[in-house]
C-alpha atoms as a PDB file:
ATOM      1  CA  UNK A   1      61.762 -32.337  19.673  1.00  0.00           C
ATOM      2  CA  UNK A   2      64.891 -30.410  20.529  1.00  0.00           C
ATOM      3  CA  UNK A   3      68.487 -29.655  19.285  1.00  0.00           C
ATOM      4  CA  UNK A   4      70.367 -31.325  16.811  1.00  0.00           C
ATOM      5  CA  UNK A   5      72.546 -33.954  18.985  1.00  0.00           C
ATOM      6  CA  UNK A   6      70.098 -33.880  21.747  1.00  0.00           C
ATOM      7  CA  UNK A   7      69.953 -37.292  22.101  1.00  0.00           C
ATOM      8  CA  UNK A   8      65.808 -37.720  20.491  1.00  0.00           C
ATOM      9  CA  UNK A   9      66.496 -40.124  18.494  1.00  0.00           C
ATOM     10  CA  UNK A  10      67.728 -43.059  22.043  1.00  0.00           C
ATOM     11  CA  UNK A  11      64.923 -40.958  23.814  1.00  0.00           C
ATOM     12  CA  UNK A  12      62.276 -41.882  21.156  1.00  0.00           C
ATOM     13  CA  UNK A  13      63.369 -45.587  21.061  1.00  0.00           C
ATOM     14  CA  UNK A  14      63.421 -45.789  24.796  1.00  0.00           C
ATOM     15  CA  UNK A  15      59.856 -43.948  24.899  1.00  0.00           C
ATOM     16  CA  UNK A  16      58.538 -46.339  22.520  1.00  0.00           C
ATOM     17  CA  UNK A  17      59.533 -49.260  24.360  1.00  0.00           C
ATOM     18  CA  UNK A  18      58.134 -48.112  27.026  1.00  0.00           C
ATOM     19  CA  UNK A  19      54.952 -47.778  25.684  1.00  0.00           C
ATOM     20  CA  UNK A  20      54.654 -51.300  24.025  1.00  0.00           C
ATOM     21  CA  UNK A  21      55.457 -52.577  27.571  1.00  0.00           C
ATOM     22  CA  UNK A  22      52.373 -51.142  28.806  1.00  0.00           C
ATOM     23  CA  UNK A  23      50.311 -52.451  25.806  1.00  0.00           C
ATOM     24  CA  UNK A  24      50.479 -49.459  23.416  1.00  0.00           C
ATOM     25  CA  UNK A  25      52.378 -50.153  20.519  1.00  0.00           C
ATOM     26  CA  UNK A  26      54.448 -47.343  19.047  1.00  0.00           C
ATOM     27  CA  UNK A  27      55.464 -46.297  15.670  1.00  0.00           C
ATOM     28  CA  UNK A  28      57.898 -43.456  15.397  1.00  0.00           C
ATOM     29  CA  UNK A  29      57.772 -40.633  12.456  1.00  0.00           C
ATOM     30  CA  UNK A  30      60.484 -38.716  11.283  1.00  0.00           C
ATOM     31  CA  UNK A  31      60.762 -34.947  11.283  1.00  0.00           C
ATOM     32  CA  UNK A  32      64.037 -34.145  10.551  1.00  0.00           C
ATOM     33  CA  UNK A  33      64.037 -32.716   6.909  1.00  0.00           C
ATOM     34  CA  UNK A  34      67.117 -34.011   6.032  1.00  0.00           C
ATOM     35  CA  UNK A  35      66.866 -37.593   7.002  1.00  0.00           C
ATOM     36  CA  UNK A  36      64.056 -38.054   4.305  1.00  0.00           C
ATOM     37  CA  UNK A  37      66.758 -38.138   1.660  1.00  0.00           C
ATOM     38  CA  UNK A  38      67.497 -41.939   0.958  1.00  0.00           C
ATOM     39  CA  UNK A  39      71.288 -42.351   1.596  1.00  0.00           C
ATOM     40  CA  UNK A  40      71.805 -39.438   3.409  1.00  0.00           C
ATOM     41  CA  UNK A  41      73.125 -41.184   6.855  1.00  0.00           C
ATOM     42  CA  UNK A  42      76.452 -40.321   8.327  1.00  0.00           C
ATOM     43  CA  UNK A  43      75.802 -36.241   7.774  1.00  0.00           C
ATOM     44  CA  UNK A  44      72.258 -36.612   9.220  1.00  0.00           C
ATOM     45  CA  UNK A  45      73.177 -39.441  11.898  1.00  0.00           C
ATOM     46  CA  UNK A  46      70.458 -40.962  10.743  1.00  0.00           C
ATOM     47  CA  UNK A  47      69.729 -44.665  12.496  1.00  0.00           C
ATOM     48  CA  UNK A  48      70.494 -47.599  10.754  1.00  0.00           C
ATOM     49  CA  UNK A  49      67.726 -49.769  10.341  1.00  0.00           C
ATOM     50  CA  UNK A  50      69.757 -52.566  12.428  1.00  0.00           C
ATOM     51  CA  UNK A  51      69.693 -50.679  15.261  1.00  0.00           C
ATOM     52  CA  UNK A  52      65.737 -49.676  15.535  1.00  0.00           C
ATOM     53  CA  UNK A  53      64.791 -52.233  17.855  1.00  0.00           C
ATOM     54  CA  UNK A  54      62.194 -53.944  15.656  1.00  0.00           C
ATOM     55  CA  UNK A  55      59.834 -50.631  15.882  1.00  0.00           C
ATOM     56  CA  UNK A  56      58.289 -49.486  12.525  1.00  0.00           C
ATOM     57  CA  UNK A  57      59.634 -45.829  11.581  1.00  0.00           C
ATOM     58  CA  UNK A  58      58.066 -43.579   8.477  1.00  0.00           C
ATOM     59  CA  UNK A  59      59.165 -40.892   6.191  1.00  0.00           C
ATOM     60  CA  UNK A  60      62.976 -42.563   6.887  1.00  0.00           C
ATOM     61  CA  UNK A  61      64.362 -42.465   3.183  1.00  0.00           C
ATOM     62  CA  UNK A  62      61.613 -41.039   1.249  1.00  0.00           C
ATOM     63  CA  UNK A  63      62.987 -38.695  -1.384  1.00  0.00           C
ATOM     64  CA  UNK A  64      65.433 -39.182  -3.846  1.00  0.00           C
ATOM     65  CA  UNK A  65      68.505 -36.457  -3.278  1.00  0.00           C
ATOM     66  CA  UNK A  66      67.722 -34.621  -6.665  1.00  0.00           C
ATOM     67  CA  UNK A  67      63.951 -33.834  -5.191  1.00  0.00           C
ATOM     68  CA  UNK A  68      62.812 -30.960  -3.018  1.00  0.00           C
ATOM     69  CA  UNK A  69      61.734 -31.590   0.641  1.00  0.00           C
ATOM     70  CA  UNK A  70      58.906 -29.703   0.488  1.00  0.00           C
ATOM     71  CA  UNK A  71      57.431 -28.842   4.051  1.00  0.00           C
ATOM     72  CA  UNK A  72      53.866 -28.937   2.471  1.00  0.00           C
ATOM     73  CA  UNK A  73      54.321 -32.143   0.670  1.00  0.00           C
ATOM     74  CA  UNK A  74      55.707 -33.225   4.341  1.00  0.00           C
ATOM     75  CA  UNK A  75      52.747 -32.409   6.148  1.00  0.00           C
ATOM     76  CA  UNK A  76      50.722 -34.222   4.558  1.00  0.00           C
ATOM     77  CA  UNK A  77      52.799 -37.135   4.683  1.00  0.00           C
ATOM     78  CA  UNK A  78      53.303 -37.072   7.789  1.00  0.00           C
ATOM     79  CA  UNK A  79      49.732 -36.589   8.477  1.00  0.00           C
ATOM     80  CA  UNK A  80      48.578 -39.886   6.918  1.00  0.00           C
ATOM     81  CA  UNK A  81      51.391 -41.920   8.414  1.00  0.00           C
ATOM     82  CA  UNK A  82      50.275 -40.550  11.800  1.00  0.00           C
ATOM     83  CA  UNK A  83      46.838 -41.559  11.034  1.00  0.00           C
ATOM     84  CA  UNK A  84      47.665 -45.371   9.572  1.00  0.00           C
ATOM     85  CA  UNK A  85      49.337 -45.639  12.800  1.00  0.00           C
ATOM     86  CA  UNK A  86      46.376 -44.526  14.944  1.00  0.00           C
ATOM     87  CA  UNK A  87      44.401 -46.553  13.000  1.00  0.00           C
ATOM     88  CA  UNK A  88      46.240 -49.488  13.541  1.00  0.00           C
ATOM     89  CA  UNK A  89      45.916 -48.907  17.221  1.00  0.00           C
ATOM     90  CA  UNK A  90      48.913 -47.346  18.395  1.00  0.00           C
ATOM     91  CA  UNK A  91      50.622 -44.225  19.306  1.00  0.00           C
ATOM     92  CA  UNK A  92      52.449 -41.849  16.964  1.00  0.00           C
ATOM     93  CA  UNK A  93      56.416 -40.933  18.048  1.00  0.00           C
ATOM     94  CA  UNK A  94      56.951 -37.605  16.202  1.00  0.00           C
ATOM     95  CA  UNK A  95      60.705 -37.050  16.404  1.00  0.00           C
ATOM     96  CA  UNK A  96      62.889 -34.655  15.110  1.00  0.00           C
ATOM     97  CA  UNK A  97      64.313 -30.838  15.089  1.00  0.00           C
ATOM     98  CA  UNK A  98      63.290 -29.182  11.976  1.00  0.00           C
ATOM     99  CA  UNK A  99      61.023 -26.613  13.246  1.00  0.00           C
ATOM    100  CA  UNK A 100      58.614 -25.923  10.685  1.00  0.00           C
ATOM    101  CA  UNK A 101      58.543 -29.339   9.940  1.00  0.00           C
ATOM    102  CA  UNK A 102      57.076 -30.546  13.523  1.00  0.00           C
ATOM    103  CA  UNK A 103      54.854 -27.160  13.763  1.00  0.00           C
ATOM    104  CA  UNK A 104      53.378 -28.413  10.697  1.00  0.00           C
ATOM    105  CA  UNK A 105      51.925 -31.794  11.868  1.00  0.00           C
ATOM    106  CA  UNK A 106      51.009 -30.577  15.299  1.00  0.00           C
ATOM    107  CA  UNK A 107      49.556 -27.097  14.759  1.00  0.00           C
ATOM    108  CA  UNK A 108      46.615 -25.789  12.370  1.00  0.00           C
ATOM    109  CA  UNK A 109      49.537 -24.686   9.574  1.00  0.00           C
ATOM    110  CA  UNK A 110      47.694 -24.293   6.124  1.00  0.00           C
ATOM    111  CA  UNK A 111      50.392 -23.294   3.426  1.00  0.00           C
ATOM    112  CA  UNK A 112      50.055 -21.138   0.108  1.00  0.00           C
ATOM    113  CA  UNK A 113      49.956 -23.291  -3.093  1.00  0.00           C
ATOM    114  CA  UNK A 114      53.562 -23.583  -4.942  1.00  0.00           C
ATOM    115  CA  UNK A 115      54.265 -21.707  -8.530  1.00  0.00           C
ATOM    116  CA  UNK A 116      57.356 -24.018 -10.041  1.00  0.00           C
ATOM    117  CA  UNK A 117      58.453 -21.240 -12.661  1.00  0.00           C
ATOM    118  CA  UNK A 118      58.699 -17.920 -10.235  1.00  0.00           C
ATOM    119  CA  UNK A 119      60.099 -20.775  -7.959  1.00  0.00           C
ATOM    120  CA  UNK A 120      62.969 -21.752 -10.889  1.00  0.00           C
ATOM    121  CA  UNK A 121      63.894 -18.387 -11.151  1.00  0.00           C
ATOM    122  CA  UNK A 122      64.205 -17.767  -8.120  1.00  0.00           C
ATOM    123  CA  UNK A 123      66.461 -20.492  -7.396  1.00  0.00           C
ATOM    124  CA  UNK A 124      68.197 -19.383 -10.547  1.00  0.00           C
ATOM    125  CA  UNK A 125      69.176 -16.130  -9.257  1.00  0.00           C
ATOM    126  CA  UNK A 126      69.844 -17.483  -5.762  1.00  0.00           C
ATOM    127  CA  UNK A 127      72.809 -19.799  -7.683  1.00  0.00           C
ATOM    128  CA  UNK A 128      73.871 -16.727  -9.547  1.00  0.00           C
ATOM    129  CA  UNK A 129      73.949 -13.927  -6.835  1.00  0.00           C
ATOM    130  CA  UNK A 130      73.194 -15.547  -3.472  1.00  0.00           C
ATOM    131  CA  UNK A 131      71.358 -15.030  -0.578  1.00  0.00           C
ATOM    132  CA  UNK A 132      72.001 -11.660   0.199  1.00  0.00           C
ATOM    133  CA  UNK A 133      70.400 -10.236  -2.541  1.00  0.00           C
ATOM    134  CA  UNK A 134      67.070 -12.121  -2.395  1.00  0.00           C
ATOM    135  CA  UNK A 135      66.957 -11.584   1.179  1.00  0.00           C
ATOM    136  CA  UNK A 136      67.310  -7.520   0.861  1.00  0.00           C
ATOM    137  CA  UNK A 137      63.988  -7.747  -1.115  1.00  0.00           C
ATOM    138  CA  UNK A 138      62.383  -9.988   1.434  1.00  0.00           C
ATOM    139  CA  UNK A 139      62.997  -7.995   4.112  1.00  0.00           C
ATOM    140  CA  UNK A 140      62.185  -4.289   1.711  1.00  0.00           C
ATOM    141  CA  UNK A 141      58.507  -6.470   0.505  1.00  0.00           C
ATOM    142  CA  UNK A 142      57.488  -8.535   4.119  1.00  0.00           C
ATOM    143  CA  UNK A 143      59.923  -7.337   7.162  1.00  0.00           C
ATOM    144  CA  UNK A 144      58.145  -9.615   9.897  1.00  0.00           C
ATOM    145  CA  UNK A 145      59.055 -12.787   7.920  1.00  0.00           C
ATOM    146  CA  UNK A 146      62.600 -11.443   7.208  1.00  0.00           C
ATOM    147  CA  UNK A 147      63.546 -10.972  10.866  1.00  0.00           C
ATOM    148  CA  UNK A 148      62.492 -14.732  11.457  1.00  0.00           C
ATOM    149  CA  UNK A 149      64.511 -15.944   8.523  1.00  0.00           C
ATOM    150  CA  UNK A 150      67.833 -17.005   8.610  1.00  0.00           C
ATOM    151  CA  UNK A 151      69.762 -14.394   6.150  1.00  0.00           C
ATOM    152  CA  UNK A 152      71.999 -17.276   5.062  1.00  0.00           C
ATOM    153  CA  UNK A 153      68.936 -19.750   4.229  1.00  0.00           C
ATOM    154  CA  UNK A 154      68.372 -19.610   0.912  1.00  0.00           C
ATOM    155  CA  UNK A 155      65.521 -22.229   0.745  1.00  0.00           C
ATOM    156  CA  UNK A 156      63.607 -20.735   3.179  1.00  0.00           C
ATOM    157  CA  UNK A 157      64.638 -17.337   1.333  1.00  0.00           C
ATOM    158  CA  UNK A 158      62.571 -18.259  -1.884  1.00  0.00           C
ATOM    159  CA  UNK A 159      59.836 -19.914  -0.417  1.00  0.00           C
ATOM    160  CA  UNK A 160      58.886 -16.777   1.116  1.00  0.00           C
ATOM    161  CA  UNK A 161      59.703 -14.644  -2.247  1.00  0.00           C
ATOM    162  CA  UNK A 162      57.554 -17.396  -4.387  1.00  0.00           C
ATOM    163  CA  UNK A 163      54.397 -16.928  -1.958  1.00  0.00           C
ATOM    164  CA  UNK A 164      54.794 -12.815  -2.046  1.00  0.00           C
ATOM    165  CA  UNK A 165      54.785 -13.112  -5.672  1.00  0.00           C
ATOM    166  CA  UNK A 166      51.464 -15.167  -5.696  1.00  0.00           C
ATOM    167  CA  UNK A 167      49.947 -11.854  -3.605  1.00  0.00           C
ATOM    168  CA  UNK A 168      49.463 -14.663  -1.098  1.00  0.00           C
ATOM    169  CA  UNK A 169      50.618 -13.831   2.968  1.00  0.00           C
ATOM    170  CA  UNK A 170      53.918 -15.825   4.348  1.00  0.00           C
ATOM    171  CA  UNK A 171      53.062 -17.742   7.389  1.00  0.00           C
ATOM    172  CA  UNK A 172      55.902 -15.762   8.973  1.00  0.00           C
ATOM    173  CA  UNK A 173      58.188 -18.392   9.411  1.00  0.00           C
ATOM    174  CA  UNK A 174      56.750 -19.049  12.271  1.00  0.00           C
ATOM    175  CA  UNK A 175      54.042 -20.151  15.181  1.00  0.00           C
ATOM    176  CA  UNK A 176      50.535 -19.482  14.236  1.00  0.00           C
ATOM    177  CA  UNK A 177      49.670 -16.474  16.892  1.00  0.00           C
ATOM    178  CA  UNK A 178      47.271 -18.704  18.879  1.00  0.00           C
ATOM    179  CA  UNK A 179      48.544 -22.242  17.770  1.00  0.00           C
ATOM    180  CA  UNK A 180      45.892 -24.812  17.574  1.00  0.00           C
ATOM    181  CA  UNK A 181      46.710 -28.706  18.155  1.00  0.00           C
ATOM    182  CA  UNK A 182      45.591 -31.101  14.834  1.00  0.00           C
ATOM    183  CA  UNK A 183      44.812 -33.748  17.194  1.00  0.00           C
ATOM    184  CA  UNK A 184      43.767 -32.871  20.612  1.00  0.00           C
ATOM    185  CA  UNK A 185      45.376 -35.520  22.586  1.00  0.00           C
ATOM    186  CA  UNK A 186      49.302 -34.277  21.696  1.00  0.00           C
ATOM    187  CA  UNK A 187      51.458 -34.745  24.459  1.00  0.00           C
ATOM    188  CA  UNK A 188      55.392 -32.375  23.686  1.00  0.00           C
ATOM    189  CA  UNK A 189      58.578 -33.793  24.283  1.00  0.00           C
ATOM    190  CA  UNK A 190      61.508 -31.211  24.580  1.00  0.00           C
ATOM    191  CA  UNK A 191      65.105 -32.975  24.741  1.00  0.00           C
ATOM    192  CA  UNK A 192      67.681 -30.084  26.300  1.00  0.00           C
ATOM    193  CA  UNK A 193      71.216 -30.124  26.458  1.00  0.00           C
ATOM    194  CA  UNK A 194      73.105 -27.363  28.536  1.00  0.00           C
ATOM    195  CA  UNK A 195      75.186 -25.020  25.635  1.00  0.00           C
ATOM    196  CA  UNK A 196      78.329 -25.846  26.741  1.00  0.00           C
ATOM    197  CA  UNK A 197      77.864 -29.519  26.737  1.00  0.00           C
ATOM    198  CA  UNK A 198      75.880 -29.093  23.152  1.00  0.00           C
ATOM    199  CA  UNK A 199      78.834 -27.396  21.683  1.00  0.00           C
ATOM    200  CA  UNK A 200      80.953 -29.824  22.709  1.00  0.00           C
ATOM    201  CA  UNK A 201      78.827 -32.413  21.534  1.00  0.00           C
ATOM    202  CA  UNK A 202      78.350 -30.700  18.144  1.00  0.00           C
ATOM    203  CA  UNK A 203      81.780 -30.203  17.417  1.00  0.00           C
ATOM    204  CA  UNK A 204      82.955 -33.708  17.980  1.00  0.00           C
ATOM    205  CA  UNK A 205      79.854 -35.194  15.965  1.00  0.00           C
ATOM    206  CA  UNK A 206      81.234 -33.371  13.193  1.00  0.00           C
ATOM    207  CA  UNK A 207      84.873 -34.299  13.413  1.00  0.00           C
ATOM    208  CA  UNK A 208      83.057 -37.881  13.688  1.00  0.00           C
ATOM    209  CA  UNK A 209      80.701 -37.414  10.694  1.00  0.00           C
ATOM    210  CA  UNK A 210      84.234 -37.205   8.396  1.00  0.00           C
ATOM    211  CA  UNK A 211      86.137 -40.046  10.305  1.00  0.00           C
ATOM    212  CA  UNK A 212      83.053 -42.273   9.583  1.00  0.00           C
ATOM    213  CA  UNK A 213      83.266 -41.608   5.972  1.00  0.00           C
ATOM    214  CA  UNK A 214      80.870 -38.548   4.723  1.00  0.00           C
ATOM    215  CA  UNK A 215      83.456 -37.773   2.103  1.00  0.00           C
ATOM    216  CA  UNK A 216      82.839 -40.956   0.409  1.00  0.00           C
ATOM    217  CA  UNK A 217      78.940 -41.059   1.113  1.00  0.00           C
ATOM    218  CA  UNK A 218      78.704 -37.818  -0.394  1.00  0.00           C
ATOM    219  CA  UNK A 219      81.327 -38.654  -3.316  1.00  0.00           C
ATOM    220  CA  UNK A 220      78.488 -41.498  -3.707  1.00  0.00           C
ATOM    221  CA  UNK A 221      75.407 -38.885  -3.989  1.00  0.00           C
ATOM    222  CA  UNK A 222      77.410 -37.012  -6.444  1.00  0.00           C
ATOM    223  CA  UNK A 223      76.618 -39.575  -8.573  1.00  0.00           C
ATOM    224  CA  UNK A 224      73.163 -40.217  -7.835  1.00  0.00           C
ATOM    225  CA  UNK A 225      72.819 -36.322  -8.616  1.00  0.00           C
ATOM    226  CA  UNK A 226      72.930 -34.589  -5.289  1.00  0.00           C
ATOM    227  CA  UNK A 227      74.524 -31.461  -7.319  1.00  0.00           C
ATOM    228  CA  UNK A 228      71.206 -30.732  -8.981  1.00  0.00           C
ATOM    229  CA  UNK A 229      69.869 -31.286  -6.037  1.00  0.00           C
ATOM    230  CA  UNK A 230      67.300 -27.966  -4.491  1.00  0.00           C
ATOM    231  CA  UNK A 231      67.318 -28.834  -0.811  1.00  0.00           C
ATOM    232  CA  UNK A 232      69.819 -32.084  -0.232  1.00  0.00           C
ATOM    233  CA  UNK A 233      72.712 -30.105  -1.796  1.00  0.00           C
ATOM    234  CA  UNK A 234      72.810 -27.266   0.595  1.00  0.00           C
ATOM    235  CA  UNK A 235      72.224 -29.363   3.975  1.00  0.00           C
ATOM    236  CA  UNK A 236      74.850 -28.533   6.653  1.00  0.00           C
ATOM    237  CA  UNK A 237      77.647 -30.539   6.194  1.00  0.00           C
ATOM    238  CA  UNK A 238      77.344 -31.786   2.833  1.00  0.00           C
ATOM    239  CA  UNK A 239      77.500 -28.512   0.903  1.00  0.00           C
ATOM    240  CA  UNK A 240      80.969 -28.491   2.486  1.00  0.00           C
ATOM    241  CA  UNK A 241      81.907 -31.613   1.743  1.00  0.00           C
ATOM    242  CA  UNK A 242      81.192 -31.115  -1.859  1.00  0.00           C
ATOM    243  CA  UNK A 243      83.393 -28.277  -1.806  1.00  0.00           C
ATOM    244  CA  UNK A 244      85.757 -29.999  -0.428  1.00  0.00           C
ATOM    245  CA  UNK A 245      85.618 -33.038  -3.236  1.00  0.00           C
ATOM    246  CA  UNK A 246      85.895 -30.138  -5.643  1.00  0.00           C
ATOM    247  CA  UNK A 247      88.893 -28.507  -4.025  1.00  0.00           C
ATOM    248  CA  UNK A 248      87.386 -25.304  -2.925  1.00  0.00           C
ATOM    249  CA  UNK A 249      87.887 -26.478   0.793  1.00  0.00           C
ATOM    250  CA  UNK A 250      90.596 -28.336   2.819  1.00  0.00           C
ATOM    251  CA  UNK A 251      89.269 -30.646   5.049  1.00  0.00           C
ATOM    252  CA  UNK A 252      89.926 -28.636   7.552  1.00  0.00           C
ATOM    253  CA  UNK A 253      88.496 -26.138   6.550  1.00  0.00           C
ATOM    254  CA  UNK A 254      85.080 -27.979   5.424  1.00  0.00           C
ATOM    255  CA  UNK A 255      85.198 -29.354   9.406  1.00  0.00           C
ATOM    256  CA  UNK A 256      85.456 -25.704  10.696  1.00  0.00           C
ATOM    257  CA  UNK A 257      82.905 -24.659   8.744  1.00  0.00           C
ATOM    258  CA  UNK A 258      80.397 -27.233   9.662  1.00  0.00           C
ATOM    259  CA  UNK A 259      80.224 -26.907  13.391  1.00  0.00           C
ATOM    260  CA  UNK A 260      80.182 -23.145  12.896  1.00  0.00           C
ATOM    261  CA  UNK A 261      76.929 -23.652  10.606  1.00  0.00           C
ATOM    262  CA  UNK A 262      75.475 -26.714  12.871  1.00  0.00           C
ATOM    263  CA  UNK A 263      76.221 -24.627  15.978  1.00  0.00           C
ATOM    264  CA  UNK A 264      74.279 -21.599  14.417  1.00  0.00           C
ATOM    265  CA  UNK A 265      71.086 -23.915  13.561  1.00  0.00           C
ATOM    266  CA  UNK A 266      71.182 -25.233  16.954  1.00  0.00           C
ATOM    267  CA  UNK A 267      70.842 -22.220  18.529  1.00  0.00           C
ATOM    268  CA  UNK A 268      68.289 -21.247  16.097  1.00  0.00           C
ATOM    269  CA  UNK A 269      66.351 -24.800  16.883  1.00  0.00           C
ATOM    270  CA  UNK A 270      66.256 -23.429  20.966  1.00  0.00           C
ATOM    271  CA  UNK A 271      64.804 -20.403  20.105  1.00  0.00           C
ATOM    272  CA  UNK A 272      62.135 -22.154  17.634  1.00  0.00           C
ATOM    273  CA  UNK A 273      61.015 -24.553  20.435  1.00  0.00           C
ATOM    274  CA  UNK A 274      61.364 -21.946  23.204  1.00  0.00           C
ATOM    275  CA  UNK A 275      58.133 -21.019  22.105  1.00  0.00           C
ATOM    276  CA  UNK A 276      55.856 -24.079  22.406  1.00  0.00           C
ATOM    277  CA  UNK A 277      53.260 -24.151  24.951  1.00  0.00           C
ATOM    278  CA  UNK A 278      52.892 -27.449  27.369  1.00  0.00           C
ATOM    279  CA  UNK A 279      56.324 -28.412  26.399  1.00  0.00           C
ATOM    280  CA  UNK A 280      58.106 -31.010  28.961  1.00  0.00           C
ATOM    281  CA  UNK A 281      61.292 -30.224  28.996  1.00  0.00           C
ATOM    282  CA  UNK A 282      63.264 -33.010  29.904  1.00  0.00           C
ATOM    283  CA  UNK A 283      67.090 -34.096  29.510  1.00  0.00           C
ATOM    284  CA  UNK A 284      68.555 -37.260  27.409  1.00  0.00           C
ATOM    285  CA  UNK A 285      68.765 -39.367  29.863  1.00  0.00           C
ATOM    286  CA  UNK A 286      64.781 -39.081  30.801  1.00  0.00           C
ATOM    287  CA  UNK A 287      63.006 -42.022  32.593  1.00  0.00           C
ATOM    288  CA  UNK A 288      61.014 -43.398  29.221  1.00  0.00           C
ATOM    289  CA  UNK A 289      58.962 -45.414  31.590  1.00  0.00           C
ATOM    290  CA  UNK A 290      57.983 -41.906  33.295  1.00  0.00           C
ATOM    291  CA  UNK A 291      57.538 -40.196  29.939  1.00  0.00           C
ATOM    292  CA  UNK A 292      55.156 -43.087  28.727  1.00  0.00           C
ATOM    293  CA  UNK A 293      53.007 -42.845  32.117  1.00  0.00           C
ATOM    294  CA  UNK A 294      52.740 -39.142  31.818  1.00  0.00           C
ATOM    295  CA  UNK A 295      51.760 -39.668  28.087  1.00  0.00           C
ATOM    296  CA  UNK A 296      48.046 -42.033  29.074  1.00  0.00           C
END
């Protein structure tokens, strides 16, 4: 777990080579929200299958852009990959940076059922007046979940509106007070980049993300209906490149935008880990062969 452009994704490959050599085979599982939509790849630098070294990876390409990653549906997902794999005799890789995502396969999360029409409107009225409104009443009806909430995060926004309505209590948008493990023998993985070298980083994987062609990839999911898309439409990066396909944006300005907004989650991903117990912190460039021996 870590930052976005951490370096998890080399660190995860490495770790699971590692393991095999030792006679554990490993199977890595993806928790990175945005890399389960299928053709979603330069804006999520998500790894081409080519270049997976042979090791089995899940939940890579699951959704269609026009569905809604739901962390719920995820967790349970996620869940029964991790136990096929155990089943089949070999370790689980959990990698990725979306916090509530990763909290909810290693921790005791249990999450309120889902209402699809107070859901519709809400999303309704988020298109029509946006965030700002919807999260003024979040923070007036539950203030601890609104100060944990990203005011610009819509999603995350009506999720917590839809579960108020349902008289049900928000998990917070956040760690369970006393988190409990789901399976005992978890072993976490932090990946840390200093801020100034994670800026840098940042910046220059966006500048990359357009050279490499997200403007056509997401010209592409235009078609395959990534405008009536809930969740794919508004991930970093691609919102702005639809603006800019629709002329709202210069390129420019679509660039600037997007390592503003990935710099923001990024520091909202450190704070979000900060707060895991037994973490190993560790840098990119970790000894896997350490990592794995540390892991028996």
């Amino acid at each position: 777990m870590g930052a976005t452009g951490t370096g998890k994704t080399a660190l995860s490959l490495d770790l699971a080579e590692a393991l095999a050599a030792r006679g554990r085979p490993a199977e890595i599982v993806n928790a990175d929200a945005m890399q389960l939509y299928r053709g979603m790849d330069i804006g999520t630098a998500k790894l081409p299958v080519d270049q997976r070294r042979g090791i089995p990876h899940h939940l890579f390409d699951a959704l269609d852009v026009t569905e809604d990653a739901a962390v719920a549906w995820y967790q349970d997902a996620a869940r029964a990959a991790i136990t096929g794999i155990h089943a089949r005799g070999a370790d689980a890789v959990l990698v990725g940076g979306s916090g509530l995502y990763v909290s909810s396969v290693l921790f005791d999360f249990r999450f309120p059922p889902r209402d699809e029409e107070r859901r519709a409107a809400l999303e309704a009225e988020l298109d029509e007046r946006g965030p700002g409104a919807l999260y003024a009443r979040l923070r007036e009806l539950d203030p601890a979940t609104a100060v944990r909430v990203d005011p610009r995060n819509g999603r995350r926004i009506v999720r917590a509106l839809e579960v108020l309505a349902q008289g049900e209590r928000t998990h917070g948008a956040a760690l369970p007070d006393e988190p409990v493990l789901w399976r005992d023998a978890t072993r976490i993985i932090g990946v840390a980049v200093p801020r100034e070298q994670l800026v840098a980083r940042l910046d220059a994987r966006v500048e990359r993300m357009w050279a490499d062609g997200l403007l056509d990839e997401v010209r592409d999911l235009r078609e395959r209906g990534l405008e009536g898309g809930v969740t794919a439409r508004r991930a970093i990066g691609y919102a702005q490149a639809l603006a800019q396909l629709a002329g709202e944006m210069t390129a420019s300005q679509a660039i600037d935008e997007t390592q503003g907004l990935t710099r923001r989650y990024a520091r909202r991903q450190v704070s979000w880990f900060k707060r895991y117990q037994g973490v190993r912190w560790v840098d990119p460039g970790a000894d896997a062969a350490a990592l794995a021996d540390s892991t028996a």
